[in-house]
Protein backbone atom coordinates (compact mmCIF):
# COMPACT_ATOMS: atom_id res chain seq x y z
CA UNK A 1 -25.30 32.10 7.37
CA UNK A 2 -23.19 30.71 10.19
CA UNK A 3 -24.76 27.56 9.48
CA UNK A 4 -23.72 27.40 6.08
CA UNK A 5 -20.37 27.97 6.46
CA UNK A 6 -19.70 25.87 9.03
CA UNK A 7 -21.12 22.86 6.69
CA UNK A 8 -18.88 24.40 3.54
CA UNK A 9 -15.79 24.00 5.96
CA UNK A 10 -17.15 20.88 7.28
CA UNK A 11 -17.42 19.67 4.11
CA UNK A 12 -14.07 20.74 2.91
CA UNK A 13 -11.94 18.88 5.55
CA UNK A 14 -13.39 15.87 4.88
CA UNK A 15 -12.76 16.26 1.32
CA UNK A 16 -9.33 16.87 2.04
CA UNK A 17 -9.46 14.26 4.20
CA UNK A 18 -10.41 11.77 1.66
CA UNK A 19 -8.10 13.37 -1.10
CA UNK A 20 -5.22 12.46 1.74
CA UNK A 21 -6.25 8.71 1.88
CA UNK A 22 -6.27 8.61 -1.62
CA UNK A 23 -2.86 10.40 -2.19
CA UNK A 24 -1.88 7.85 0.74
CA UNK A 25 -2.87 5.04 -1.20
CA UNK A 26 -1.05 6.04 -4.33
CA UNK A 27 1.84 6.80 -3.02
CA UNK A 28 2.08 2.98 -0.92
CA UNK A 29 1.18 1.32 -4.51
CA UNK A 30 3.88 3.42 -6.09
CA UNK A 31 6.41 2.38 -3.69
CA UNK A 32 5.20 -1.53 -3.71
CA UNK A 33 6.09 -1.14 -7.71
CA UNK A 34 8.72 -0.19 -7.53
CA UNK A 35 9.70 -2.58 -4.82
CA UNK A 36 12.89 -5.05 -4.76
CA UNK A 37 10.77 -8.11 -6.59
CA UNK A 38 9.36 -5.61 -9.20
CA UNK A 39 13.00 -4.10 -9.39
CA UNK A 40 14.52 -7.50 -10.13
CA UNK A 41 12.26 -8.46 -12.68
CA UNK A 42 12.31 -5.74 -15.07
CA UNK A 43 16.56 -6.26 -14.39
CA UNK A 44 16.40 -9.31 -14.91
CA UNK A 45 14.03 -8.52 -18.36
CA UNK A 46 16.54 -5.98 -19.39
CA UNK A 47 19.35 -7.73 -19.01
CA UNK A 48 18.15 -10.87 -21.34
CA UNK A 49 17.37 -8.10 -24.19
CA UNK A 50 20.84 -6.78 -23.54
CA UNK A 51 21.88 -10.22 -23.89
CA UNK A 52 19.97 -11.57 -27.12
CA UNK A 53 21.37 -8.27 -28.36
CA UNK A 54 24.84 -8.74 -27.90
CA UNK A 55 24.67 -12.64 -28.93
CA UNK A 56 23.10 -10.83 -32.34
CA UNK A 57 25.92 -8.49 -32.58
CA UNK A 58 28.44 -11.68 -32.20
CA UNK A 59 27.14 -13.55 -34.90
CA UNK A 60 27.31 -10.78 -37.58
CA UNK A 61 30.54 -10.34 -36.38
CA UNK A 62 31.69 -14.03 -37.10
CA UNK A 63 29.93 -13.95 -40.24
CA UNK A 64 31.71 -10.52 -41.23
CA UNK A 65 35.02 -12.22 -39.59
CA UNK A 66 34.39 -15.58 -41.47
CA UNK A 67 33.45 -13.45 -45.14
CA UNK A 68 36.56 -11.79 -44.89
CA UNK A 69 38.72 -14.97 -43.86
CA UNK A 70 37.08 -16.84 -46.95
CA UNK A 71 37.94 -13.77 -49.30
CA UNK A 72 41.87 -13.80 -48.49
């Protein structure tokens, strides 16, 4: 009996052990995602939608502008 649960405790630190290293892991790829370079990119990806967006908006703006110029 003694035997057996020394080996269950055994057996449980080193699976939390391993669940530690693997929690570890995560967390240092989260934070390399997330990182200044990765950061920058999806800015930089953002801000040419944000762009294309607004150049959109401008032209249906002259168009409207220009429609109601040639109406007058």
């Amino acid at each position: 009996m003694a035997n057996f649960l020394k080996n269950a405790f055994h057996d449980m630190k080193e699976s939390a052990k391993r669940q530690h290293e693997i929690d570890k892991a995560n967390f240092e790829a989260t934070k390399m995602e997330s990182s200044i370079a990765v950061g920058k990119a999806k800015r930089k990806a953002e801000q040419e939608q944000q762009l294309e967006a607004a150049l959109a908006r401008k032209k249906a703006a002259q168009e409207q502008y220009d429609a109601a110029k040639g109406k007058k």
